[in-house]
Protein backbone atom coordinates (compact mmCIF):
# COMPACT_ATOMS: atom_id res chain seq x y z
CA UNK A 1 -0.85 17.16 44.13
CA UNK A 2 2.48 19.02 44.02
CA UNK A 3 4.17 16.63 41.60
CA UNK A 4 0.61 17.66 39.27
CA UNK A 5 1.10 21.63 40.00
CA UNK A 6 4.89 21.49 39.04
CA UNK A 7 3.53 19.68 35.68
CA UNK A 8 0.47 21.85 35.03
CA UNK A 9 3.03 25.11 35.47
CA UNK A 10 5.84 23.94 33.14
CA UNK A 11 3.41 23.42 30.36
CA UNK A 12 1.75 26.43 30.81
CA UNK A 13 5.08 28.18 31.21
CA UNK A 14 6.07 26.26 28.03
CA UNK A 15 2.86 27.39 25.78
CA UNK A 16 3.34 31.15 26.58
CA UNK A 17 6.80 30.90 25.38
CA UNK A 18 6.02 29.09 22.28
CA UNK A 19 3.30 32.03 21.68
CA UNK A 20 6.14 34.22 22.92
CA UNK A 21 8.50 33.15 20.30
CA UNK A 22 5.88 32.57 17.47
CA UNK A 23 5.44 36.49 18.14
CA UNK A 24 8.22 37.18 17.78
CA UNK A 25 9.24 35.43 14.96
CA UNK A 26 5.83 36.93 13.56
CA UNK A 27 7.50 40.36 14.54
CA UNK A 28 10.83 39.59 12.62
CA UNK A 29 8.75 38.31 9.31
CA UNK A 30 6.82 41.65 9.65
CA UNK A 31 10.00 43.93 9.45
CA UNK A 32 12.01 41.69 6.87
CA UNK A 33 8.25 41.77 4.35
CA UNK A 34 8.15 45.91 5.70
CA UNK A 35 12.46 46.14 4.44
CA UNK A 36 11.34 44.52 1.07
CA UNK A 37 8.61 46.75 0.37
CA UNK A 38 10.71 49.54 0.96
CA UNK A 39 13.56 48.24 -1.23
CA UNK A 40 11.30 47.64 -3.98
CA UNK A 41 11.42 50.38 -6.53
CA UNK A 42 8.35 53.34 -6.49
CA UNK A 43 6.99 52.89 -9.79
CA UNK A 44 5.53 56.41 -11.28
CA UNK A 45 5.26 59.17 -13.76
CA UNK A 46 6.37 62.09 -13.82
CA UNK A 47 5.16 65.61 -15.11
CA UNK A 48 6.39 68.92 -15.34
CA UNK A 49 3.69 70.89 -15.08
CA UNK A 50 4.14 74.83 -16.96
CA UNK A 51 3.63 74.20 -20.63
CA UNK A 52 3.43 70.45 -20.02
CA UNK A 53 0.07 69.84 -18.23
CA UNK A 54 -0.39 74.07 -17.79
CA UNK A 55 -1.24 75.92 -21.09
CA UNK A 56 1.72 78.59 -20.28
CA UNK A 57 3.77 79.79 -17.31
CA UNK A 58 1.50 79.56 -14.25
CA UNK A 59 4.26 81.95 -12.29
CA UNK A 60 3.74 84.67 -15.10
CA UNK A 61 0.65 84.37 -15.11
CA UNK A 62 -0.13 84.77 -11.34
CA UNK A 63 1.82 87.79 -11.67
CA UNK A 64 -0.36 89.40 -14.17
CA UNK A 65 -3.17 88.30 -11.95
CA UNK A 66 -1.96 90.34 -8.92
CA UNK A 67 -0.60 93.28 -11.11
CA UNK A 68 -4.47 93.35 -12.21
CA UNK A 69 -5.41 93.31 -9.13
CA UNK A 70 -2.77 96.16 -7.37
CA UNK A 71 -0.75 98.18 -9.64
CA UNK A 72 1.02 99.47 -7.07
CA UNK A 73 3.52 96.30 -7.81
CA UNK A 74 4.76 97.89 -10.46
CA UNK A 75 7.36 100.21 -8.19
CA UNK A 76 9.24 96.23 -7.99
CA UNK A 77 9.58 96.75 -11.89
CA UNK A 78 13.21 98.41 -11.86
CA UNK A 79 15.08 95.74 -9.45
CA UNK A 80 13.29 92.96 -11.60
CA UNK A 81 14.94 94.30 -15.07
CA UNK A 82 18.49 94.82 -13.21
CA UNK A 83 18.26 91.40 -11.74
CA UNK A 84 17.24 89.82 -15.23
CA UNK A 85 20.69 91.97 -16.70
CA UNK A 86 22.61 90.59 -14.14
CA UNK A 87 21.44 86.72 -14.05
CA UNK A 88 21.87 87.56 -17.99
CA UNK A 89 25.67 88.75 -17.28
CA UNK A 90 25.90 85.32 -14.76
CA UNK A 91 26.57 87.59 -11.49
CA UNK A 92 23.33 86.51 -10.16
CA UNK A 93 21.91 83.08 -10.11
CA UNK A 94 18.49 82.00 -11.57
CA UNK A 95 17.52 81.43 -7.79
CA UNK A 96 18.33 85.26 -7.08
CA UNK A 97 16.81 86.98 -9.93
CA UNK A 98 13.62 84.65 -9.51
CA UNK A 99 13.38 85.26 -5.78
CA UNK A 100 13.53 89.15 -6.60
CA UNK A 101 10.83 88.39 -9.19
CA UNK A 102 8.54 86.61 -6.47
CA UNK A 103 8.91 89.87 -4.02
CA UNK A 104 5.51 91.52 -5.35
CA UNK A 105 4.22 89.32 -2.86
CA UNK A 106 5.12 91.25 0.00
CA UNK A 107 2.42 93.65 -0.91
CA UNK A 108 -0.38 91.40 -0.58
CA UNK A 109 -1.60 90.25 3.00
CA UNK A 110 -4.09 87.62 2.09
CA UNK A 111 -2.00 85.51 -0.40
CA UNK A 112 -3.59 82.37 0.25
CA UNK A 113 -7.48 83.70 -1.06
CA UNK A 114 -5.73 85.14 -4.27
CA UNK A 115 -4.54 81.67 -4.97
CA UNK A 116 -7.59 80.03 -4.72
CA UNK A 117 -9.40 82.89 -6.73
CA UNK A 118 -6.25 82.70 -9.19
CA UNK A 119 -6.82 78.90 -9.72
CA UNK A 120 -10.99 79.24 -10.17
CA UNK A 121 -10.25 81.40 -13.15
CA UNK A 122 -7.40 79.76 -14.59
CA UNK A 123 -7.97 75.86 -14.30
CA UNK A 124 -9.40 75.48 -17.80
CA UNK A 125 -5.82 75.94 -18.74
CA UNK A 126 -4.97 72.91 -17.19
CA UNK A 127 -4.67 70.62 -20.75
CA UNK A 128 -7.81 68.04 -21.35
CA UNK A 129 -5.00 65.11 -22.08
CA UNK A 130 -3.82 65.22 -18.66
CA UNK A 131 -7.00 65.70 -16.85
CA UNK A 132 -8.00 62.70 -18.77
CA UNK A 133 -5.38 60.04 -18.18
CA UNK A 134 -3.76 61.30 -14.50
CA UNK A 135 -3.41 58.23 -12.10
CA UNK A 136 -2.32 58.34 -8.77
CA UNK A 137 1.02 57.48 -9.04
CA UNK A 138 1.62 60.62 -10.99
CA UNK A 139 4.55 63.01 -9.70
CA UNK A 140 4.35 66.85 -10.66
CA UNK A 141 7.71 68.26 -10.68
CA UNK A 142 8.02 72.21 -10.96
CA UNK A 143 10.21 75.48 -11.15
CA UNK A 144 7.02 77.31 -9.96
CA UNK A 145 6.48 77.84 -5.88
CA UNK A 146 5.18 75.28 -4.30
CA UNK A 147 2.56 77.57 -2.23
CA UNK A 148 1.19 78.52 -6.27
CA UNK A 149 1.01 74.60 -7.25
CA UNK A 150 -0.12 72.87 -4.38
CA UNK A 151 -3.53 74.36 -4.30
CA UNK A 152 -4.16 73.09 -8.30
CA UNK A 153 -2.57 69.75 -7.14
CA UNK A 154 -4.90 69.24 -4.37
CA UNK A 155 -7.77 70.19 -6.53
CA UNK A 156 -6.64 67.55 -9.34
CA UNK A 157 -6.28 64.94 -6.47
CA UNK A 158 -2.36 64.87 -7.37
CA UNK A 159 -0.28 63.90 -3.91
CA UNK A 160 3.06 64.02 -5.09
CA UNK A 161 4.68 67.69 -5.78
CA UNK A 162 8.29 68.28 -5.99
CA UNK A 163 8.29 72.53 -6.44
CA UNK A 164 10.39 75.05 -5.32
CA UNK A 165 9.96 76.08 -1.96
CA UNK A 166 8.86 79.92 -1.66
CA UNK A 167 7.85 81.80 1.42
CA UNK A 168 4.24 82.78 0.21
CA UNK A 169 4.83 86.39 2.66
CA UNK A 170 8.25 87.27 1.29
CA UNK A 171 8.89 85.36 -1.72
CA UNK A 172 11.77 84.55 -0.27
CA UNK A 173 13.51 81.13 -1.72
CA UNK A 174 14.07 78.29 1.11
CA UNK A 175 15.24 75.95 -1.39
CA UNK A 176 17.37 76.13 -4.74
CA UNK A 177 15.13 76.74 -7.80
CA UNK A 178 13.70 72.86 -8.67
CA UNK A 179 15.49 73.55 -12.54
CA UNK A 180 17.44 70.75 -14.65
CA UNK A 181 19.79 68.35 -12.64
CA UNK A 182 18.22 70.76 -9.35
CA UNK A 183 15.04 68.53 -10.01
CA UNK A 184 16.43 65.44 -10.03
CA UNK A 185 18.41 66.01 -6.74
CA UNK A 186 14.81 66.67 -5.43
CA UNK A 187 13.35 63.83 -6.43
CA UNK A 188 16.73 61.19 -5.49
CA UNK A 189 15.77 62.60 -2.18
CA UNK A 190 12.61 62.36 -1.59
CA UNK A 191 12.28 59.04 -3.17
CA UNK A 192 15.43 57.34 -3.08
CA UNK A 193 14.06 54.28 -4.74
CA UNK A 194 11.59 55.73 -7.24
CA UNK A 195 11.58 54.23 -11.20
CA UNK A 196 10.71 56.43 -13.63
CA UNK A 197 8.25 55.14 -16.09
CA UNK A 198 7.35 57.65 -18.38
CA UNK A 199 8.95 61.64 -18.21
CA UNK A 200 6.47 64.16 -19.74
CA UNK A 201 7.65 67.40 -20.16
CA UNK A 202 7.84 70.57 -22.94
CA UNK A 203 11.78 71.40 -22.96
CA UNK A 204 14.80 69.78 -23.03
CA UNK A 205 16.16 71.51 -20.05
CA UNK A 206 14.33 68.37 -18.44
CA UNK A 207 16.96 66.20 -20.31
CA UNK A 208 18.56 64.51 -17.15
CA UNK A 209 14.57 62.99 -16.18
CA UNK A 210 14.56 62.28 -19.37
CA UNK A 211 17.47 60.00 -19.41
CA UNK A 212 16.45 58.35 -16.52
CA UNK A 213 12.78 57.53 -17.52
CA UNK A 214 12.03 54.10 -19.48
CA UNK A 215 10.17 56.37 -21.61
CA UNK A 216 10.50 60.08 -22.34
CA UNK A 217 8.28 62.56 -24.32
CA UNK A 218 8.20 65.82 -25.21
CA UNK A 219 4.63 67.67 -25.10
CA UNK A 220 3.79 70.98 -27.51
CA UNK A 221 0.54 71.98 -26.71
CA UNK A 222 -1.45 69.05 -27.00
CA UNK A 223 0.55 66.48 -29.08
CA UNK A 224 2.69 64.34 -27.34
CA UNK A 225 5.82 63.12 -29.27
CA UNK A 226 8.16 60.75 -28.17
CA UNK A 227 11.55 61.68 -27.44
CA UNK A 228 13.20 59.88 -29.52
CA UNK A 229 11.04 61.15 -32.08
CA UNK A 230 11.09 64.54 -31.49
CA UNK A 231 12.93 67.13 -33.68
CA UNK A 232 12.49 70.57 -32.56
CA UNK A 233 11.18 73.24 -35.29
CA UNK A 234 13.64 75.90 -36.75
CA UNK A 235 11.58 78.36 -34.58
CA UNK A 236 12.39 76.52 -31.46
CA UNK A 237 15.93 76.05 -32.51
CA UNK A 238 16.29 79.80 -33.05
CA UNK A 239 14.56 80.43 -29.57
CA UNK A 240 17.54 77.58 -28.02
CA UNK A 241 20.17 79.46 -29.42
CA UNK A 242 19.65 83.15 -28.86
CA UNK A 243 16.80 83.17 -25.80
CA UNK A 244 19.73 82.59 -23.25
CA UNK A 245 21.83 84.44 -20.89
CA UNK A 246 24.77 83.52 -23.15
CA UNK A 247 23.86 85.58 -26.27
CA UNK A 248 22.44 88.66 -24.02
CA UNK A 249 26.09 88.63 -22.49
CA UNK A 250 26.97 88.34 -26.17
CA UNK A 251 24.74 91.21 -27.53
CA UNK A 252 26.26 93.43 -24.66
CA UNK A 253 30.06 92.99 -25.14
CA UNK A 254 28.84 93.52 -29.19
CA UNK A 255 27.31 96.61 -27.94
CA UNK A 256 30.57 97.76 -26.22
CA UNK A 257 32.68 96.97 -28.86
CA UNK A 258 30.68 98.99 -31.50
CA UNK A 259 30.90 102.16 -29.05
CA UNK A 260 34.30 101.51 -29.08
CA UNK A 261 34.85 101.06 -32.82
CA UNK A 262 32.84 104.08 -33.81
CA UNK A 263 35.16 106.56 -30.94
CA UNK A 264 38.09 104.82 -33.03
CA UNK A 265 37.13 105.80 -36.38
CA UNK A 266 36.19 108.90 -35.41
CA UNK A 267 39.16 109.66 -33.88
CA UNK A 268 40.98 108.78 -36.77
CA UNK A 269 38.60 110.59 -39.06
CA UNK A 270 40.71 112.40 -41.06
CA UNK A 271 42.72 109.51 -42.79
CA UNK A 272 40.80 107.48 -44.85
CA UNK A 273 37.53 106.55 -43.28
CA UNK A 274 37.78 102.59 -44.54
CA UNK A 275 41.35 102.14 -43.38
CA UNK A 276 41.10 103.87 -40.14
CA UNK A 277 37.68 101.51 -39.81
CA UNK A 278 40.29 98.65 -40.33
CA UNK A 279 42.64 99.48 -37.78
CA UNK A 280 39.58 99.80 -35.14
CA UNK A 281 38.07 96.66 -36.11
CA UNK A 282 41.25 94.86 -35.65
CA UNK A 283 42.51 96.86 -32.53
CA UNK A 284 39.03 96.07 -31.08
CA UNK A 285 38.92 92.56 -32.14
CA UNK A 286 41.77 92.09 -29.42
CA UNK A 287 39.42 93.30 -26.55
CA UNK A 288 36.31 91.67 -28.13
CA UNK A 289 38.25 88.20 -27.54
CA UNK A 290 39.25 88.38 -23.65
CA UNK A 291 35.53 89.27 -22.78
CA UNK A 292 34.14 86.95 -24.82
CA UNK A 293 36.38 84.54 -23.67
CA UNK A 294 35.52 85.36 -19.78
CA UNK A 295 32.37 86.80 -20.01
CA UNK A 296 30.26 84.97 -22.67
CA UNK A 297 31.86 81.57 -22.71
CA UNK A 298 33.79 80.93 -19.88
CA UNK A 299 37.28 79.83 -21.54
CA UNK A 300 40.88 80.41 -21.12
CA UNK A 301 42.36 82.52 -23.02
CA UNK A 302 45.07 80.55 -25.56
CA UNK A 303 46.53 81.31 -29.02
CA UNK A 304 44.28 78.81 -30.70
CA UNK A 305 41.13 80.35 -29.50
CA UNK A 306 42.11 83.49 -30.68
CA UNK A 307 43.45 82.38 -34.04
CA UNK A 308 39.72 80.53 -34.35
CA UNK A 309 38.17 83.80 -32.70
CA UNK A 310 39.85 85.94 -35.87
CA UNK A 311 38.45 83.32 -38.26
CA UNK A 312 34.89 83.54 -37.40
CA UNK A 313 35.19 86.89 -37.35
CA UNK A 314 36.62 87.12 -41.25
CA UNK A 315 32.86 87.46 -42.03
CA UNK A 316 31.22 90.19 -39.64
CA UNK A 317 34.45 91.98 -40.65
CA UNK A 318 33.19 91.64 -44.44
CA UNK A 319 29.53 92.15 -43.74
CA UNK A 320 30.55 95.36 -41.60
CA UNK A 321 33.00 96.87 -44.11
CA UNK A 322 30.13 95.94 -47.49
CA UNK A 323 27.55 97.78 -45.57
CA UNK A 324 29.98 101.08 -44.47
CA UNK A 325 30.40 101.12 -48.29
CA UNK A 326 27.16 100.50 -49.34
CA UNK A 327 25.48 102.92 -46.92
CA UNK A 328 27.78 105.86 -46.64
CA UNK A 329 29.14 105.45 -50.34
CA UNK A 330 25.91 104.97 -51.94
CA UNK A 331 22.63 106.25 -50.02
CA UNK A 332 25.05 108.73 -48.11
CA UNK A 333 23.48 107.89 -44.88
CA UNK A 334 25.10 109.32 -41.49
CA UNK A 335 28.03 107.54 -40.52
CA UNK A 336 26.80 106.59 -37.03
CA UNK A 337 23.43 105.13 -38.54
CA UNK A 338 25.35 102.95 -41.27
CA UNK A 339 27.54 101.37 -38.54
CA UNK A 340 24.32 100.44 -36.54
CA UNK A 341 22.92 98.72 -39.06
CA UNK A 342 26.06 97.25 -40.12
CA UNK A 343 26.19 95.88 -36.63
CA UNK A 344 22.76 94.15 -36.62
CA UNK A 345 23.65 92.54 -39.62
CA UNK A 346 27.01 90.84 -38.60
CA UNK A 347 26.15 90.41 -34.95
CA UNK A 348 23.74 86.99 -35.49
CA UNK A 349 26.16 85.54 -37.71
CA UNK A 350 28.76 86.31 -35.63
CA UNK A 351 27.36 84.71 -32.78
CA UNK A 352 26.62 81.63 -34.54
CA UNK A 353 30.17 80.98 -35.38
CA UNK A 354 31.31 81.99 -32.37
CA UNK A 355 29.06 79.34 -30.74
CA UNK A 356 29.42 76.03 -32.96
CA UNK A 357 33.02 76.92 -33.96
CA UNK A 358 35.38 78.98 -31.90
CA UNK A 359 33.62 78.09 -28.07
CA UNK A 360 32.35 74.90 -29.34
CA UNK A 361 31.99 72.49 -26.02
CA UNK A 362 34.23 69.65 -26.81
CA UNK A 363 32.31 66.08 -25.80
């Protein structure tokens, strides 16, 4: 009887630790299938969403929607225009000028509603493609406040938004504007193992996506174009090269050194009004140089730059001194008019040269 309870007990002890260890084993296969699914790369596609799947700028266009709605925002008018100078003169970040732009909503108390009300009235801008061929998979990636697009998300059944995070109260930024290489931080981050299969977007500031996507394309309006394929329009190359911070820092140093070529030639008004326009132009051409060179285009100041700097300048300096002659010499026109015209003239020109020859970036 004992000799058949000892036997009875060591198998039973023995089956519960074969079940133990088939558990457990069972437990270890669980994790090592779990560790594989998480190394295996997210596959999705990703969207930016204003003027990409959104017919416009869906943060303007809020803010026309409140302004509608209280004019009272208007009093945040003055700090948004000096913030815009200043992000324009590169002492204030995008981040900052944006965040002052965003303040108007300090003035509203039910934020949330307007948003919902905002989005009833403006979804039919969302663009039929999209609507059309959006999957689940689908990542929206945005420079617009998260609070703004994760209501139209929701609504379009998207889970995945990468935005900039902005207190909906304050409009206060928490996070870096999600902008160029900003967005692709965002996304490393949030999923570290994430394959990008196809990059929609509607500018090339989205370039570093882009590069990473199998395939990239560029969206205008409703056409899709592949990037590869895509060669911008001379309008769009026009807007790349003068709607930037760069040529408004550009336009405003011009500005300066007009000022101070007209005080020169008048002070020197009573030699001859072409020479002492000569001796201005190239005593101000001196000054124009070491703010362009720190200002607008971030270089170092060196005697090649400059000698490059005089060179591109060869033709404003022709443009400016034809036009003196032609508009004070010929139609007579006041001296201070003729060298404001002469100045709109040379300045794009100018700033062209300037930009692809002088402060070309090298590689």
């Amino acid at each position: 009887m004992i000799l058949y309870k000892l036997f009875t007990n060591n198998i039973g002890n023995l089956i519960e630790k074969n079940k133990y260890d088939i558990m457990k084993k069972n437990y270890h296969l669980n994790k090592k299938l779990q560790n594989c699914e998480r190394n295996q790369p997210m596959k999705a596609n990703i969207y930016d969403f204003d003027g990409t799947i959104y017919d416009g700028d869906s943060s303007v266009d809020f803010f026309i929607f409140c302004f509608k709605k209280k004019k009272s925002i208007c009093r945040c008018f003055p700090k948004m225009f000096w913030y815009l100078i200043l992000y324009a003169l590169s002492i204030k970040t995008k981040t900052e000028m944006k965040e002052v732009f965003f303040s108007f909503l300090k003035y509203f108390d039910k934020t949330e509603e307007l948003v919902d009300e905002f989005w009833d009235k403006n979804y039919y801008k969302i663009k039929k493609w999209y609507l059309e061929n959006n999957s689940k998979n689908d990542i929206i990636i945005s420079a617009s406040p998260n609070f703004l697009l994760s209501k139209i998300c929701k609504k379009m059944k998207i889970k995945e938004l990468i935005a900039t995070d902005v207190d909906i109260k304050t409009g206060k930024f928490n996070t870096l504007n999600c902008y160029a290489d900003e967005k692709v931080k965002r996304l490393f981050i949030k999923y570290p193992n994430i394959e990008i299969q196809e990059m929609y977007t509607d500018s090339t500031s989205d370039l570093p996506l882009i590069n990473l996507s199998v395939s990239g394309y560029i969206v205008k309006k409703d056409k899709i174009i592949k990037y590869e394929a895509y060669r911008p329009s001379l309008i769009n190359k026009i807007k790349h090269l003068f709607i930037k911070p760069k040529f408004i820092r550009f336009l405003m140093i011009g500005i300066i050194n007009m000022i101070i070529l007209i005080l020169f030639t008048f002070l020197f008004s009573n030699i001859d009004k072409k020479l002492s326009f000569v001796i201005g132009y190239i005593t101000n051409l001196f000054i124009s140089y070491i703010l362009h060179s720190y200002l607008t285009f971030n270089n170092k100041l060196s005697i090649d730059k400059f000698i490059s700097f005089f060179i591109a300048n060869i033709p404003n300096f022709v443009i400016n001194l034809v036009c003196l002659y032609i508009f004070i010499d010929i139609f007579y026109l006041y001296k201070l008019v003729s060298y404001i015209i002469a100045f709109i003239i040379g300045l794009p020109i100018t700033y062209i040269l300037l930009n692809t020859f002088t402060f070309k970036k090298r590689g």
